[in-house]
N, C-alpha and C. Protein backbone atom coordinates (compact mmCIF):
# COMPACT_ATOMS: atom_id res chain seq x y z
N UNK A 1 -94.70 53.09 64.41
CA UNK A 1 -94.30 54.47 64.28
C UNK A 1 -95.24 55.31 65.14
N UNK A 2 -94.55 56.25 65.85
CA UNK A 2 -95.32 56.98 66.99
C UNK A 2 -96.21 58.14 66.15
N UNK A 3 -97.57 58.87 66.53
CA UNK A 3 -98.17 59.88 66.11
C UNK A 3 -97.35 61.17 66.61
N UNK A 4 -96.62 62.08 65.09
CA UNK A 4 -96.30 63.27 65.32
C UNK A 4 -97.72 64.05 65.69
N UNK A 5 -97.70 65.20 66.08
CA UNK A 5 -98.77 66.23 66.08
C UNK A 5 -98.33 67.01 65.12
N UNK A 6 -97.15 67.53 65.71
CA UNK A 6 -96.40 68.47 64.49
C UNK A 6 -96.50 68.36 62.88
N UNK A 7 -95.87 66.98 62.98
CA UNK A 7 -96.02 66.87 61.39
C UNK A 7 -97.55 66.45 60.59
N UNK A 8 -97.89 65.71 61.64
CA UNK A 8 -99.62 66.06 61.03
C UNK A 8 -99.98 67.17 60.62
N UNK A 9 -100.18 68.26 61.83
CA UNK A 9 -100.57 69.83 61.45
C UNK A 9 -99.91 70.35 59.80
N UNK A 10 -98.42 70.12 59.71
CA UNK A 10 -98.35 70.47 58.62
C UNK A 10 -98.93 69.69 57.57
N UNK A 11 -98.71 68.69 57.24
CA UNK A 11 -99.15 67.89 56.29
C UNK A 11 -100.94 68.21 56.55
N UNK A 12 -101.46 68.07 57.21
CA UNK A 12 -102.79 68.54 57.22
C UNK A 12 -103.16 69.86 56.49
N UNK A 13 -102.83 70.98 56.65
CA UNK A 13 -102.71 72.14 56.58
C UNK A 13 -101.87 72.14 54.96
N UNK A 14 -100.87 71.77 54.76
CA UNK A 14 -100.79 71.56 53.00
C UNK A 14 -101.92 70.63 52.49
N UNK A 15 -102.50 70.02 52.85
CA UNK A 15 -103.58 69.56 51.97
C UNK A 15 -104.64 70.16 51.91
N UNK A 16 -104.84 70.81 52.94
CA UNK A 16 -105.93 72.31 52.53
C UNK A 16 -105.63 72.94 51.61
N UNK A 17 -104.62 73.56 51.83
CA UNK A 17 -104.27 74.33 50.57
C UNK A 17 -104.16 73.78 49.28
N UNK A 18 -103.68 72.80 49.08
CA UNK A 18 -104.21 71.53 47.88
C UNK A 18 -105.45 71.86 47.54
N UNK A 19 -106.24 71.49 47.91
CA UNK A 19 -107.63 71.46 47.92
C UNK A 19 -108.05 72.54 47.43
N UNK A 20 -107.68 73.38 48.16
CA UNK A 20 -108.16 74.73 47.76
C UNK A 20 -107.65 75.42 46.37
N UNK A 21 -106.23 74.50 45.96
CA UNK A 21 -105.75 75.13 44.90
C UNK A 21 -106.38 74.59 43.63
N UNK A 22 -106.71 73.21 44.15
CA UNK A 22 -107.60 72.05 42.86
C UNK A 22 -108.82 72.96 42.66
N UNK A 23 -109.85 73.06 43.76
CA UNK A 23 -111.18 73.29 43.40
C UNK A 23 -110.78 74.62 42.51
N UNK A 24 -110.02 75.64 42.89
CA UNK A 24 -110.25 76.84 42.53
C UNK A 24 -109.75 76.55 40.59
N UNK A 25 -108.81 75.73 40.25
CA UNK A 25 -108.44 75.12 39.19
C UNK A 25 -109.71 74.68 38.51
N UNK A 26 -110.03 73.79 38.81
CA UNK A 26 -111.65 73.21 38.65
C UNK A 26 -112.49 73.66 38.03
N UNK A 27 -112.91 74.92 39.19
CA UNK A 27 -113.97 75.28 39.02
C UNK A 27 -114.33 76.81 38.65
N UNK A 28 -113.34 77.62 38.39
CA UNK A 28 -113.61 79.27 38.45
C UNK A 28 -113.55 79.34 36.68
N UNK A 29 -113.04 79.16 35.89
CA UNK A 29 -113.14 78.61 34.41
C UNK A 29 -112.28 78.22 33.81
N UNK A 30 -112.81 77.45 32.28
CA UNK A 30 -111.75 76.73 31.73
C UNK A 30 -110.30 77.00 31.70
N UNK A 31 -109.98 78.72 31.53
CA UNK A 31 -108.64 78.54 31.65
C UNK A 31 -107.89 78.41 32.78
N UNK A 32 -108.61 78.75 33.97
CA UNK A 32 -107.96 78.57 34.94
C UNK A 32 -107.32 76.65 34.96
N UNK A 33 -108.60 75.96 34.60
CA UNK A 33 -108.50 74.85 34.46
C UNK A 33 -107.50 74.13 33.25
N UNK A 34 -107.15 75.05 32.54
CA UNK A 34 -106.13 74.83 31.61
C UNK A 34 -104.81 74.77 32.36
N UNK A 35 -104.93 76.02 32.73
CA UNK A 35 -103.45 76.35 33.54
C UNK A 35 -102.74 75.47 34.55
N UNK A 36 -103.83 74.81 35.25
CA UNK A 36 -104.21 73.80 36.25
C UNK A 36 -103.51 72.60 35.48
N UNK A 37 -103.93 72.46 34.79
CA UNK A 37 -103.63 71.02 34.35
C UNK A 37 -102.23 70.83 33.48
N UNK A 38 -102.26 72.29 32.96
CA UNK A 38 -100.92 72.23 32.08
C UNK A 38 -99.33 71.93 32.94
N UNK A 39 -100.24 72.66 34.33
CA UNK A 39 -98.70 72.52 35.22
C UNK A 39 -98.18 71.54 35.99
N UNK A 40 -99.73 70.95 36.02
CA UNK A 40 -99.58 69.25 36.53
C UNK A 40 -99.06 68.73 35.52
N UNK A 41 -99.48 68.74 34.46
CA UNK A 41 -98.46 67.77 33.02
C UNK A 41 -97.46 68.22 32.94
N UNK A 42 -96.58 68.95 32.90
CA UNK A 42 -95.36 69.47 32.55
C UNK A 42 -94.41 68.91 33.97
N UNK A 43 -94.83 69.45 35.39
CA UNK A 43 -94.66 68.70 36.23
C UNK A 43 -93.81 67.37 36.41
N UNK A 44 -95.36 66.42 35.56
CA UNK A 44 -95.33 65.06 35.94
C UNK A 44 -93.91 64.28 34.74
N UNK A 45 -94.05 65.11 33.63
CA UNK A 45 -93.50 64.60 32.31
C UNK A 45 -91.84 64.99 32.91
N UNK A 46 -91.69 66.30 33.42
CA UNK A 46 -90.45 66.54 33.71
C UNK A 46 -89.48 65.60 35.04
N UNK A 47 -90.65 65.29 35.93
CA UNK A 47 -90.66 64.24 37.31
C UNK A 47 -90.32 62.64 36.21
N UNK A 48 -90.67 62.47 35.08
CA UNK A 48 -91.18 61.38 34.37
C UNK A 48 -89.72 61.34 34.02
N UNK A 49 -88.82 62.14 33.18
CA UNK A 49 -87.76 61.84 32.19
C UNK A 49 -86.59 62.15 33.59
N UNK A 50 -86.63 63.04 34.93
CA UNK A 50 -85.53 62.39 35.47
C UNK A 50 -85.47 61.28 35.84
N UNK A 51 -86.58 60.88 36.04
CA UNK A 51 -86.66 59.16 36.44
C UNK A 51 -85.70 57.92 35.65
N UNK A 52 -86.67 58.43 34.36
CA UNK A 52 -86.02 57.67 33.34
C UNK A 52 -84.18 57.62 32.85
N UNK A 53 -83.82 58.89 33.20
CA UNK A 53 -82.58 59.41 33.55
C UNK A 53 -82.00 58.29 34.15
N UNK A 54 -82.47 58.17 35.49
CA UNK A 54 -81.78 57.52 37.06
C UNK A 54 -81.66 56.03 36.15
N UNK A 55 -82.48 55.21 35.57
CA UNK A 55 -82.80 54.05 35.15
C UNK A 55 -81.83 54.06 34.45
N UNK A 56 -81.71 54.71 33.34
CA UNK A 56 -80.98 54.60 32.38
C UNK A 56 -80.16 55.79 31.82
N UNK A 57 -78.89 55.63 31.79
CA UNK A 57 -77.79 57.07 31.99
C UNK A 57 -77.73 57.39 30.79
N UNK A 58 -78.43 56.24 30.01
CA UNK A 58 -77.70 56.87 28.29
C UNK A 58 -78.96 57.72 28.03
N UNK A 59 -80.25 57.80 28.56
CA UNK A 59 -81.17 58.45 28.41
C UNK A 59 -80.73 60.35 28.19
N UNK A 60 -80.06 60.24 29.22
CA UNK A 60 -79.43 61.93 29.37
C UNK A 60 -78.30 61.88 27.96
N UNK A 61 -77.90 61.45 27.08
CA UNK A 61 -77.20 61.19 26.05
C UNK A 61 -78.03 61.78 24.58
N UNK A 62 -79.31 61.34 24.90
CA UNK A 62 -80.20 61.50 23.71
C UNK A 62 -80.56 63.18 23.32
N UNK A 63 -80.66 63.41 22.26
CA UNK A 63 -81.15 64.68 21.98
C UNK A 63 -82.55 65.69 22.69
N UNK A 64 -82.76 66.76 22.97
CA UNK A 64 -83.77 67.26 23.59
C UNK A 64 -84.88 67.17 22.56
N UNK A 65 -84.52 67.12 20.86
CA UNK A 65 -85.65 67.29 20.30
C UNK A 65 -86.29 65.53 20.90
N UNK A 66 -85.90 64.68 20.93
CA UNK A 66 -86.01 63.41 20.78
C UNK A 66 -86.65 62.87 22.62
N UNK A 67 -86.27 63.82 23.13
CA UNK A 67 -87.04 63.60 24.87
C UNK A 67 -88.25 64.54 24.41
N UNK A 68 -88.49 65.64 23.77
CA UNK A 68 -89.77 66.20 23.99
C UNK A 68 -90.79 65.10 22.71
N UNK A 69 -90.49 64.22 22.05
CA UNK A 69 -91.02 63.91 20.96
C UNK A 69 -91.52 62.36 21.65
């Protein structure tokens, strides 16, 4: 696979800003660091159950109290 420039720069340049969005999460105080993390979990859990979705169709069948539980 040939070296983009282009798409480096971007992908480079979003991971700054990454970075910059972690440390500031991190490190300015706990709640920031709450907030930080709450949105990565919610995120990952919501990324988590369409998955589980795709795997399995009867999953989308089940009750919402019973996916948040």
């Amino acid at each position: 696979m040939a070296f983009n420039l282009a798409t480096f720069k971007t992908r480079a340049f979003t991971a700054i800003i990454f970075v910059v969005v972690m440390l500031a999460g991190l490190l300015w105080n706990q709640w920031s660091f709450f907030v930080l993390f709450s949105v990565i979990h919610f995120g990952c859990w919501f990324e988590y159950q369409k998955l589980v979705a795709l795997i399995d169709p009867g999953y989308k069948e089940i009750s919402p109290f019973h996916k948040c539980g």
